[in-house]
C-alpha atoms as a PDB file:
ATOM      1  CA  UNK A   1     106.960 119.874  43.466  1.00  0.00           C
ATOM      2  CA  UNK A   2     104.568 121.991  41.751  1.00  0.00           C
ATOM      3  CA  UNK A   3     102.422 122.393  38.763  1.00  0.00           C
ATOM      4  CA  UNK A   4      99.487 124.777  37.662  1.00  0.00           C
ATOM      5  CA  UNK A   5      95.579 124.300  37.489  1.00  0.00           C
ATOM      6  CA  UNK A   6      92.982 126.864  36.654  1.00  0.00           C
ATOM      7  CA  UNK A   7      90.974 128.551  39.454  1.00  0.00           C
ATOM      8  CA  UNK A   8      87.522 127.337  39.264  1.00  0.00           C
ATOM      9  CA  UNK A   9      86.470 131.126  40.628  1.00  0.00           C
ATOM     10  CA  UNK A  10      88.685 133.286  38.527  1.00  0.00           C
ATOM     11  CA  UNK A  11      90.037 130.679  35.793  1.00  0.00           C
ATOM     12  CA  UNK A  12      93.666 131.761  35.821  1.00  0.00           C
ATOM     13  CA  UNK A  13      96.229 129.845  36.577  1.00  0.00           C
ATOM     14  CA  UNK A  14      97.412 129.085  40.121  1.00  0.00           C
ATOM     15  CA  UNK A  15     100.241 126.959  41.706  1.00  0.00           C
ATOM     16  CA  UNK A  16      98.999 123.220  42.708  1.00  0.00           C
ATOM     17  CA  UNK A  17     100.918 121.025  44.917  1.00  0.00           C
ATOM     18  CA  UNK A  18     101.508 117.628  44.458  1.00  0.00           C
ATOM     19  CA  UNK A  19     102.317 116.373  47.892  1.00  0.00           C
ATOM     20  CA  UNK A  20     103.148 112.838  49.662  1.00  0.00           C
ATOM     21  CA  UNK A  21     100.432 110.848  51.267  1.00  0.00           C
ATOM     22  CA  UNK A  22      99.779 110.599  54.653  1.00  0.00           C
ATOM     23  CA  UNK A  23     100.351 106.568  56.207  1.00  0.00           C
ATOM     24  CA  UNK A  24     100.821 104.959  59.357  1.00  0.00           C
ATOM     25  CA  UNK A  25     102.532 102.221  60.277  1.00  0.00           C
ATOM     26  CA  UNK A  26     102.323 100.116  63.444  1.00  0.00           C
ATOM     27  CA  UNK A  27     105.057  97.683  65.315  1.00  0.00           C
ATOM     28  CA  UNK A  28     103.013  95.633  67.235  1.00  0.00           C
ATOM     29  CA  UNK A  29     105.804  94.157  69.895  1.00  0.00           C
ATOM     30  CA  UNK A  30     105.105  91.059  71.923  1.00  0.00           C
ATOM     31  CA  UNK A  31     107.686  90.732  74.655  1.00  0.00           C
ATOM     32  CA  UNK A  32     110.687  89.646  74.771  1.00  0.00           C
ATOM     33  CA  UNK A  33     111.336  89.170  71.545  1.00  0.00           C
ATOM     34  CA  UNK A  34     108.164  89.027  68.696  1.00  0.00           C
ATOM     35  CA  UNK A  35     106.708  91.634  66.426  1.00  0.00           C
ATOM     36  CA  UNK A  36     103.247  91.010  64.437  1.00  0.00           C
ATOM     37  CA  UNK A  37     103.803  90.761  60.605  1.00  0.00           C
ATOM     38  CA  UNK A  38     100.925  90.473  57.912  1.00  0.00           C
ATOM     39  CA  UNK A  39     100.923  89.099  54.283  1.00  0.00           C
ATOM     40  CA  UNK A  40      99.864  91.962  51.840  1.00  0.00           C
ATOM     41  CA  UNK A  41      97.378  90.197  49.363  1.00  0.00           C
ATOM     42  CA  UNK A  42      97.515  93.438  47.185  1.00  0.00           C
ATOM     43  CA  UNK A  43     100.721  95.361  45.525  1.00  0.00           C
ATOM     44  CA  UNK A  44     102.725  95.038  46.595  1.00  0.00           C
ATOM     45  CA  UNK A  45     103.072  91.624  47.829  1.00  0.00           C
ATOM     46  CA  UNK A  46     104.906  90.584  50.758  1.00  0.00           C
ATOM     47  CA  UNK A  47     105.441  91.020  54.556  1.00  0.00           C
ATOM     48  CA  UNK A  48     104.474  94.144  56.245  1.00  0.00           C
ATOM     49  CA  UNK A  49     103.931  95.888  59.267  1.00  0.00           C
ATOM     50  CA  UNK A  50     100.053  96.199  59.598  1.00  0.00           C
ATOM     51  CA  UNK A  51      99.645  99.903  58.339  1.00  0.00           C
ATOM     52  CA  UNK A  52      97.526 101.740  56.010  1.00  0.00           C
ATOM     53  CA  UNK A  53      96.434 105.135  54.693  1.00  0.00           C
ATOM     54  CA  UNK A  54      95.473 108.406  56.717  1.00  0.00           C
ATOM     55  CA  UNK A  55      91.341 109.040  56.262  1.00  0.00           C
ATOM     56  CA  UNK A  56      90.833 112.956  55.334  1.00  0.00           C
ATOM     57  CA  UNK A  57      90.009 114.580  58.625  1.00  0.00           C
ATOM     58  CA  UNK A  58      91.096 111.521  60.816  1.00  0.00           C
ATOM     59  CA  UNK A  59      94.278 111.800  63.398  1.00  0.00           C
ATOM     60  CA  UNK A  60      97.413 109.516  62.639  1.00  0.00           C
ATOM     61  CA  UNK A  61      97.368 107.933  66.374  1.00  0.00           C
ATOM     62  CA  UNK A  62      93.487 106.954  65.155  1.00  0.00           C
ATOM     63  CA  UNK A  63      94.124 105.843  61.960  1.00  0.00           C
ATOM     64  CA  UNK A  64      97.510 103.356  63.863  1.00  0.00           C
ATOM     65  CA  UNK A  65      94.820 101.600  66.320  1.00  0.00           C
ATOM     66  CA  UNK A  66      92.071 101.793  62.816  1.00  0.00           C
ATOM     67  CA  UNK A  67      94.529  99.901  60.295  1.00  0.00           C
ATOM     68  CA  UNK A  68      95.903  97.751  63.115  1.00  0.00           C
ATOM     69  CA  UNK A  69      92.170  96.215  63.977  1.00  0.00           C
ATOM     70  CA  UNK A  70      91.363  95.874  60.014  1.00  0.00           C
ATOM     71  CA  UNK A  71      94.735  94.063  59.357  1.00  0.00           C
ATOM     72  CA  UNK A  72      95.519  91.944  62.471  1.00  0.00           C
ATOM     73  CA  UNK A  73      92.195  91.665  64.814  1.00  0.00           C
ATOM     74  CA  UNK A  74      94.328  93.295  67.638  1.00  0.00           C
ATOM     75  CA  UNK A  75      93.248  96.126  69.764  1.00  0.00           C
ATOM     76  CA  UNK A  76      96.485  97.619  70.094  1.00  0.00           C
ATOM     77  CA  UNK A  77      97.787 100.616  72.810  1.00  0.00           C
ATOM     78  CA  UNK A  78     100.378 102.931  70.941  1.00  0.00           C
ATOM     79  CA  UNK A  79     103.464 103.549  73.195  1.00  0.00           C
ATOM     80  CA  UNK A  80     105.818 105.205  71.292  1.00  0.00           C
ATOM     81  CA  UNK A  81     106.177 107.112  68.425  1.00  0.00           C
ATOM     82  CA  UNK A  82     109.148 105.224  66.449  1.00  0.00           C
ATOM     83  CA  UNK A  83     109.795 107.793  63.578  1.00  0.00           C
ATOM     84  CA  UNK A  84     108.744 108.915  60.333  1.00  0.00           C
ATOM     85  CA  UNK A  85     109.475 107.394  56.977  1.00  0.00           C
ATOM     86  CA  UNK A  86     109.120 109.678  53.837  1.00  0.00           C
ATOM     87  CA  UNK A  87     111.872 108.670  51.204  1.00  0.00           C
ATOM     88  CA  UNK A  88     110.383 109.564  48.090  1.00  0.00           C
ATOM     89  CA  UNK A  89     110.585 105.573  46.741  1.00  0.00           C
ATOM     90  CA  UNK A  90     109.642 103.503  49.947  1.00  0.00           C
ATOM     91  CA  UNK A  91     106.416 102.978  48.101  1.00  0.00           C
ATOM     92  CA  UNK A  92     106.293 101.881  44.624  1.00  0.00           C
ATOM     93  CA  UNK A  93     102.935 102.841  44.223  1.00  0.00           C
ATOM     94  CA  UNK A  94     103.433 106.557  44.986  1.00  0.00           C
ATOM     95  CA  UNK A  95     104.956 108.672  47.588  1.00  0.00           C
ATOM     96  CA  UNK A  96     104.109 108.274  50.678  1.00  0.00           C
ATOM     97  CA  UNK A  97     105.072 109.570  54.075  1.00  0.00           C
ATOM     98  CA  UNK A  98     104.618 107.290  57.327  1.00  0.00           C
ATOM     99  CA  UNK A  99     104.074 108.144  60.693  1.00  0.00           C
ATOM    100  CA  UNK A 100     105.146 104.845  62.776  1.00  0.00           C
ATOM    101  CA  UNK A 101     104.284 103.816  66.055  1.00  0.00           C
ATOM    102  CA  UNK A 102     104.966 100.774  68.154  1.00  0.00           C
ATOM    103  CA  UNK A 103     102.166  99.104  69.803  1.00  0.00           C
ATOM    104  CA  UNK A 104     101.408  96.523  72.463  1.00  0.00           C
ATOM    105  CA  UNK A 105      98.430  94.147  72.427  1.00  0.00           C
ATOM    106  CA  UNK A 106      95.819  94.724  74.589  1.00  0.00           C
ATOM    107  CA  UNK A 107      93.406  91.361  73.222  1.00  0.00           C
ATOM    108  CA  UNK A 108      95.132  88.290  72.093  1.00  0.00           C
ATOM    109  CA  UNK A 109      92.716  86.578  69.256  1.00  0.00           C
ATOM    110  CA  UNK A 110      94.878  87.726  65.679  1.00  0.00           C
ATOM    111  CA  UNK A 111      92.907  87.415  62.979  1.00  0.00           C
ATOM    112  CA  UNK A 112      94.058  88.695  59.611  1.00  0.00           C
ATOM    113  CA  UNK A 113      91.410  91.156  57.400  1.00  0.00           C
ATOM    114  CA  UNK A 114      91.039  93.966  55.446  1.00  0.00           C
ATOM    115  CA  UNK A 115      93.930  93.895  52.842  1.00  0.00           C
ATOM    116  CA  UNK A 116      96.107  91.096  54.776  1.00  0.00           C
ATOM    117  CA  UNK A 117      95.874  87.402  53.923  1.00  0.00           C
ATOM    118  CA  UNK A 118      97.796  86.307  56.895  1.00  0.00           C
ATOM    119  CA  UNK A 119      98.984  87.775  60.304  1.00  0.00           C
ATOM    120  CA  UNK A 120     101.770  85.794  61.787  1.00  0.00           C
ATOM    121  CA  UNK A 121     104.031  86.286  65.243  1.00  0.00           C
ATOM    122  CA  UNK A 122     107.605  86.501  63.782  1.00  0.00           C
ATOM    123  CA  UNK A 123     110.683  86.101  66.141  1.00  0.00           C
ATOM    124  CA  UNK A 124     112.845  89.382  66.059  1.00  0.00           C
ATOM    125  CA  UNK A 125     115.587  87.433  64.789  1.00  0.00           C
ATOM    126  CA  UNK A 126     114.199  85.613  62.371  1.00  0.00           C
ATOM    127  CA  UNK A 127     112.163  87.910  60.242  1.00  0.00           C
ATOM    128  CA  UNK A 128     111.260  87.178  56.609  1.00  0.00           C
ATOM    129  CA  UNK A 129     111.542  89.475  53.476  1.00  0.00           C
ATOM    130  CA  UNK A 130     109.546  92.424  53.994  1.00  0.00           C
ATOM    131  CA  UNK A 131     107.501  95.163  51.783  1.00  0.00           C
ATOM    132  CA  UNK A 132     108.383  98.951  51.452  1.00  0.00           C
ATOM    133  CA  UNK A 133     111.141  99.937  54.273  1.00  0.00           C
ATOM    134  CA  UNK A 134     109.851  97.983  56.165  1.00  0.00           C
ATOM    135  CA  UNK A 135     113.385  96.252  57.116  1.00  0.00           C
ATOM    136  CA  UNK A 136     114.509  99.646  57.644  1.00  0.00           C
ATOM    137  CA  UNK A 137     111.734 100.375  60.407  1.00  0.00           C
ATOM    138  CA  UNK A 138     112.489  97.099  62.298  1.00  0.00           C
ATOM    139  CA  UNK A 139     116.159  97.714  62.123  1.00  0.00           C
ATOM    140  CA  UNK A 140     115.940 101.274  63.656  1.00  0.00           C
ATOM    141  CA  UNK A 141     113.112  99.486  66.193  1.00  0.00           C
ATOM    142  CA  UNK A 142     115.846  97.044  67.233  1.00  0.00           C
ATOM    143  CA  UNK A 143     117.931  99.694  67.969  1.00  0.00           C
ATOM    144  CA  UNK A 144     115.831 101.369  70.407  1.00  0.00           C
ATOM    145  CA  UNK A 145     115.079  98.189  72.193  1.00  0.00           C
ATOM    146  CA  UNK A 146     118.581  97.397  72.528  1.00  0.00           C
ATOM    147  CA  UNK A 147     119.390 100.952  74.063  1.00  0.00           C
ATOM    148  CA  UNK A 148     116.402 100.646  76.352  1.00  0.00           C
ATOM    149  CA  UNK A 149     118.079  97.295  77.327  1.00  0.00           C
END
């Protein structure tokens, strides 16, 4: 999608791009069977992976371990790339495009901050309503567990 804006050298008009943000997202597994959830005090409300936006200039595996220490406490080690997430309305806010990874643990003491009122050890099959596509992202995690067997 495109519009135009004026070039602040030349003042004619040029193409501008409206493009989707950048976010991460992070599945934080605790074997056999638990994944770390947060409750989103901001919009929109509800259970979520612990994620967040991309800093200008910073690299998505950074910004994974960054957003999982603000939301959960953790120090986390990525081990996978799970996918990436970009339909246009898995945000309501705007659109956004999310790298995910999955994560293990590497401290134990969860603590919830940043934008997360809560961070709680849910069962894999017992999960609660969850933000975004966020369902989605544990679904297609599942998956790849169960292949991995």
């Amino acid at each position: 999608m495109s519009h135009h804006k004026h070039c602040p050298a030349c003042g004619q008009q040029v193409p501008a791009h409206k493009n989707p943000v950048p976010t991460v997202d992070v599945v934080i597994f605790f074997p056999p069977q638990s994944i770390l959830l947060i409750e989103r005090k901001n919009f929109p409300q509800g259970w979520a992976l612990p994620g967040g936006f991309v800093d200008y200039g910073e690299r998505a595996e950074t910004a994974a371990v960054r957003e999982a220490k603000e939301e959960t406490g953790l120090d986390v080690v990525l081990t996978d790339l799970l996918g990436v997430y970009s339909h246009p309305g898995r945000d309501p806010r705007l659109h956004t495009l999310s790298v995910v990874y999955t994560a293990v643990a590497t401290t134990k003491d969860i603590n919830a901050g940043d934008d997360a009122g809560k961070a709680v050890l849910f069962d894999l099959n017992s999960l609660p309503e969850m933000a975004f596509d966020h369902h989605r992202i544990v679904s297609d995690f599942l998956n790849k567990l169960n292949r991995l067997g």
